[in-house]
N, C-alpha and C. Protein backbone atom coordinates (compact mmCIF):
# COMPACT_ATOMS: atom_id res chain seq x y z
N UNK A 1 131.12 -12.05 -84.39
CA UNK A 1 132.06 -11.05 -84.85
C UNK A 1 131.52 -9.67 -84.46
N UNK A 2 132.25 -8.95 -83.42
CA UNK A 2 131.45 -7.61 -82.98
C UNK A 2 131.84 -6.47 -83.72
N UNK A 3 133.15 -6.36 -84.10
CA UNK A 3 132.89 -5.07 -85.15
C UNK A 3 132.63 -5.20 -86.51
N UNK A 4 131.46 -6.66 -87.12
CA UNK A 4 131.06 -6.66 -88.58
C UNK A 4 130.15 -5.28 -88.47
N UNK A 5 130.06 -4.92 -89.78
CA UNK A 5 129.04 -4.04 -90.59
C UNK A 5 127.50 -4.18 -90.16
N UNK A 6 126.98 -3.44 -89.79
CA UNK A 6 125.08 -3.93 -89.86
C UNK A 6 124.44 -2.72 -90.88
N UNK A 7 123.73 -4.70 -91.51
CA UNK A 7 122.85 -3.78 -92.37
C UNK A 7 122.03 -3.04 -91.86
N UNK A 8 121.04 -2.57 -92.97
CA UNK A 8 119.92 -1.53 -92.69
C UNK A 8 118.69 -2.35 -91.60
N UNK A 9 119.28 -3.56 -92.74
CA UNK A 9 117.97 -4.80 -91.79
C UNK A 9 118.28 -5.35 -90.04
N UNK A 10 119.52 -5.08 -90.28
CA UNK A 10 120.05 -5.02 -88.54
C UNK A 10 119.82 -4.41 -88.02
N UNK A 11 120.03 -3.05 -88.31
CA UNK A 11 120.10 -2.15 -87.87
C UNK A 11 118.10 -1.62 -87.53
N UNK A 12 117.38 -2.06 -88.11
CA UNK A 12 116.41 -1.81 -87.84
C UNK A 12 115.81 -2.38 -86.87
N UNK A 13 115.95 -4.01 -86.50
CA UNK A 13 115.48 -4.97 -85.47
C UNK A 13 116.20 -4.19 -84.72
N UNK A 14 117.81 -3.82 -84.17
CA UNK A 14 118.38 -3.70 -83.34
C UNK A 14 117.57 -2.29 -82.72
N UNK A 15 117.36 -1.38 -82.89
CA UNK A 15 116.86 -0.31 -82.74
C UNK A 15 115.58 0.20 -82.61
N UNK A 16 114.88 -1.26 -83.13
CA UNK A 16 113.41 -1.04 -82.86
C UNK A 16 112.43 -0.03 -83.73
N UNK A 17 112.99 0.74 -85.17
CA UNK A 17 112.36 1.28 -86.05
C UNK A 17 112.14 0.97 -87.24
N UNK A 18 111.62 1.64 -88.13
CA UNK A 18 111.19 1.18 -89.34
C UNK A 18 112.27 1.68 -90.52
N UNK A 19 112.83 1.33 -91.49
CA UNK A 19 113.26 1.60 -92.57
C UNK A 19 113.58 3.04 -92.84
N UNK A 20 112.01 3.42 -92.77
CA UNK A 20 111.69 5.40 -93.11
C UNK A 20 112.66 6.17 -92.17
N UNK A 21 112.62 5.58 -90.89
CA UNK A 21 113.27 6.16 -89.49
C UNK A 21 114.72 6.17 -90.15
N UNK A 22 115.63 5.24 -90.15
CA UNK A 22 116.95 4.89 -90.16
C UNK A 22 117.20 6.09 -91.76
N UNK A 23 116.55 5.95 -92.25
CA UNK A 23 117.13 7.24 -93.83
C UNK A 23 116.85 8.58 -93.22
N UNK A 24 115.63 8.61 -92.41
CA UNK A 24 115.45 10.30 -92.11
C UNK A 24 117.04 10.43 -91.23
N UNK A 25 117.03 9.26 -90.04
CA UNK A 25 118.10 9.47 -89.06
C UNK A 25 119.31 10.09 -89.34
N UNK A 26 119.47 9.36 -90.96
CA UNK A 26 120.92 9.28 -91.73
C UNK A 26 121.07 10.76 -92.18
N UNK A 27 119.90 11.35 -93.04
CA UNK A 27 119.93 12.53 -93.36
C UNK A 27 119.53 13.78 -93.05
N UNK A 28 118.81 13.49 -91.87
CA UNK A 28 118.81 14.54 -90.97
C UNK A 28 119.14 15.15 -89.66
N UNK A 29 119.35 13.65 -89.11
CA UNK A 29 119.80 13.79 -87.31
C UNK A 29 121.59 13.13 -87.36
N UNK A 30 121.65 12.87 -88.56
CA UNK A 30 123.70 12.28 -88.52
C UNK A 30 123.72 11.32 -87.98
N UNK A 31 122.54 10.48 -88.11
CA UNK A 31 123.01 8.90 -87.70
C UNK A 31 124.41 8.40 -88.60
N UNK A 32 125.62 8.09 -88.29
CA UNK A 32 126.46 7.66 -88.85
C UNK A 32 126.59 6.50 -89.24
N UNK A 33 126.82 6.33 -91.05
CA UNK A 33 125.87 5.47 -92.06
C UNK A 33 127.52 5.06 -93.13
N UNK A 34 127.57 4.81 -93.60
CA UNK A 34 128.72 3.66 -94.54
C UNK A 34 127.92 3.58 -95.63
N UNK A 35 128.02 4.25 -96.68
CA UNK A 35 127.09 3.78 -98.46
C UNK A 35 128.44 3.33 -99.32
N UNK A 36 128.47 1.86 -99.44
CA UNK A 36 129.01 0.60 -99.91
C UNK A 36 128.38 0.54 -101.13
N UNK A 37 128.54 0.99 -102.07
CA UNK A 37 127.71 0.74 -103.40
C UNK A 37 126.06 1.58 -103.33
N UNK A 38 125.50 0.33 -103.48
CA UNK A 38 124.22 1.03 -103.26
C UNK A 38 123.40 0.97 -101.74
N UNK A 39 124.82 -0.32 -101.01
CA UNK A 39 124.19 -0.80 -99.45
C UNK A 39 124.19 0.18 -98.04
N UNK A 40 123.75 0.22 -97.60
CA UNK A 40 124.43 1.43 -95.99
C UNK A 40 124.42 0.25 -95.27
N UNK A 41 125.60 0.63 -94.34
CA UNK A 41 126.30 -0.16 -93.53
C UNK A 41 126.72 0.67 -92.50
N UNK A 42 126.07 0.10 -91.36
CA UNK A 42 126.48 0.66 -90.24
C UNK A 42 127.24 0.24 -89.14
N UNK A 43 128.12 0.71 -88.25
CA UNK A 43 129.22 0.47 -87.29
C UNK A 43 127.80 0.40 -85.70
N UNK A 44 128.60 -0.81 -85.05
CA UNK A 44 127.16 -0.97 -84.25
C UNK A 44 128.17 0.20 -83.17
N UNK A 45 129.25 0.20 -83.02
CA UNK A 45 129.74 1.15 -81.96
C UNK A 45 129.66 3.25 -82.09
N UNK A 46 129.49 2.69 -83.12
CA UNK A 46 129.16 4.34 -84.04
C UNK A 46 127.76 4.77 -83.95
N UNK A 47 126.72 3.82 -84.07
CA UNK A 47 125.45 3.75 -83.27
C UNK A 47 125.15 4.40 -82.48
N UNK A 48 125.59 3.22 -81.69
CA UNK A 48 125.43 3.67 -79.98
C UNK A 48 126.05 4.93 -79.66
N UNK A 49 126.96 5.37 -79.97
CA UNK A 49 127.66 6.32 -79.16
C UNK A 49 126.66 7.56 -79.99
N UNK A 50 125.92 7.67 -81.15
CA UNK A 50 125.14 8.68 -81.59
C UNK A 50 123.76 8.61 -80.59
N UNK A 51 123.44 7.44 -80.48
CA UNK A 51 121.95 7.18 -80.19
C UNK A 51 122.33 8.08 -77.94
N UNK A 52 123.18 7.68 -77.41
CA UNK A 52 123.40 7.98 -76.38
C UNK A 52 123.24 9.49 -76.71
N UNK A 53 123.99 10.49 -77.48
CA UNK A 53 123.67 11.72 -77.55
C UNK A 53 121.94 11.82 -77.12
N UNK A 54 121.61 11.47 -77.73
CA UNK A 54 119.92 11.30 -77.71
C UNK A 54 119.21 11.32 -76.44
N UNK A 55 119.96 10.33 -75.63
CA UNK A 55 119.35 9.35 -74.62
C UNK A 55 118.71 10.49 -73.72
N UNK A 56 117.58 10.28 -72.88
CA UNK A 56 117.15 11.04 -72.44
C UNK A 56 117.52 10.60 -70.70
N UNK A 57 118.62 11.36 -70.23
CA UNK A 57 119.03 10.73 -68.93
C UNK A 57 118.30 11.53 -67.63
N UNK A 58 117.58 11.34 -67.61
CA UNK A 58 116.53 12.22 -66.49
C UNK A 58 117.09 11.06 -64.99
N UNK A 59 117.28 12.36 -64.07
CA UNK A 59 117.41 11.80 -62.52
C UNK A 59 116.33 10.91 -62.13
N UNK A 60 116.61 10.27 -61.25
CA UNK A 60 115.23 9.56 -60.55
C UNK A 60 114.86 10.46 -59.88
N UNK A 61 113.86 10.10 -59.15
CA UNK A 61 112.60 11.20 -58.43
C UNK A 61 113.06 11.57 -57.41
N UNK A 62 113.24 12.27 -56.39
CA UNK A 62 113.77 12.40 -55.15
C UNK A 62 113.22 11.46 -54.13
N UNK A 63 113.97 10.79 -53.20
CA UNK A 63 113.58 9.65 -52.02
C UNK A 63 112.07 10.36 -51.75
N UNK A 64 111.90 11.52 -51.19
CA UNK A 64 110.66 11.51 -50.81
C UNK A 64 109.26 11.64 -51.58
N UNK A 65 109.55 11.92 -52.51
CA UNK A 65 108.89 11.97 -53.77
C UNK A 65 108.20 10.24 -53.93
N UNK A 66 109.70 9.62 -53.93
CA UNK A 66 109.36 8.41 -54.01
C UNK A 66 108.70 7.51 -53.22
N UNK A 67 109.51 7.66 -51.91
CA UNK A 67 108.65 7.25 -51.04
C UNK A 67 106.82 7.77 -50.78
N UNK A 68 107.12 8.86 -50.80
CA UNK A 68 105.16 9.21 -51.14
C UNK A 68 104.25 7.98 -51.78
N UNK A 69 105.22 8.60 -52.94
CA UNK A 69 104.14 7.68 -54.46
C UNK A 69 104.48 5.78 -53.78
N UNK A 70 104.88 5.15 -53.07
CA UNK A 70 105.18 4.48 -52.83
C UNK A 70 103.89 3.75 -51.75
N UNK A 71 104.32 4.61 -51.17
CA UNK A 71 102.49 4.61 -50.18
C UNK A 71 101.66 4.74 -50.27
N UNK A 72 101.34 5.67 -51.50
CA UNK A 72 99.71 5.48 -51.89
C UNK A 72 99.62 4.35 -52.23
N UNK A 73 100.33 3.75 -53.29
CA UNK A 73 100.34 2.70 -54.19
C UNK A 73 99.41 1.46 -53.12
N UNK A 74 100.33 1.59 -51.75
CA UNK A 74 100.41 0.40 -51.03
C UNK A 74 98.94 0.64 -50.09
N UNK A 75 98.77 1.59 -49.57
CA UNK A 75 97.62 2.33 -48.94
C UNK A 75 96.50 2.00 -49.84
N UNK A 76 96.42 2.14 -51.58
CA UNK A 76 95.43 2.22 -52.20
C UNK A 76 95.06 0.86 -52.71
N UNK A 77 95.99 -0.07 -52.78
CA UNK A 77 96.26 -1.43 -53.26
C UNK A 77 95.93 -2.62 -52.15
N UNK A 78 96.32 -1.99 -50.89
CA UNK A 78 96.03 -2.86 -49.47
C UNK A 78 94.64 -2.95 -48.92
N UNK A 79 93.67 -1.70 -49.36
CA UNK A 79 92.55 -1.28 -49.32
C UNK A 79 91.53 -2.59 -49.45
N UNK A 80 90.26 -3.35 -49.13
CA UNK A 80 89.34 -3.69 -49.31
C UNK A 80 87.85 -3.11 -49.96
């Protein structure tokens, strides 16, 4: 079922942090959170689309850049 609720406990495996993380997230960075009684419940599509704000989308390196670092690697690795 893809648009059920995730708990806190989902939501923590899924994301890879601890408990402490997911409450600071909630109350300080606007992780968008669902308080069901005493439970938080989170939207996994509401997530993602916060956590992407985040994402750190850095370009790849430029071809020659790359290619450089590419050749040492192979130059330094091929070495005896």
């Amino acid at each position: 079922m893809e648009d059920r609720l995730l708990s806190i406990e989902d939501l923590i495996l899924y994301l890879g942090v601890n408990r402490e993380t997911v409450y600071k997230w909630v109350n300080e960075k606007g992780l968008p959170a669902l308080k069901i009684g005493w439970l938080w419940k989170f939207r996994k599509a509401d997530v993602e689309k916060w956590v992407d704000q985040f994402a750190h989308k850095r370009p790849f390196a430029d071809k020659k850049k790359l290619q450089r670092a590419a050749e040492y690697l192979i130059n330094h690795l091929t070495k005896e």
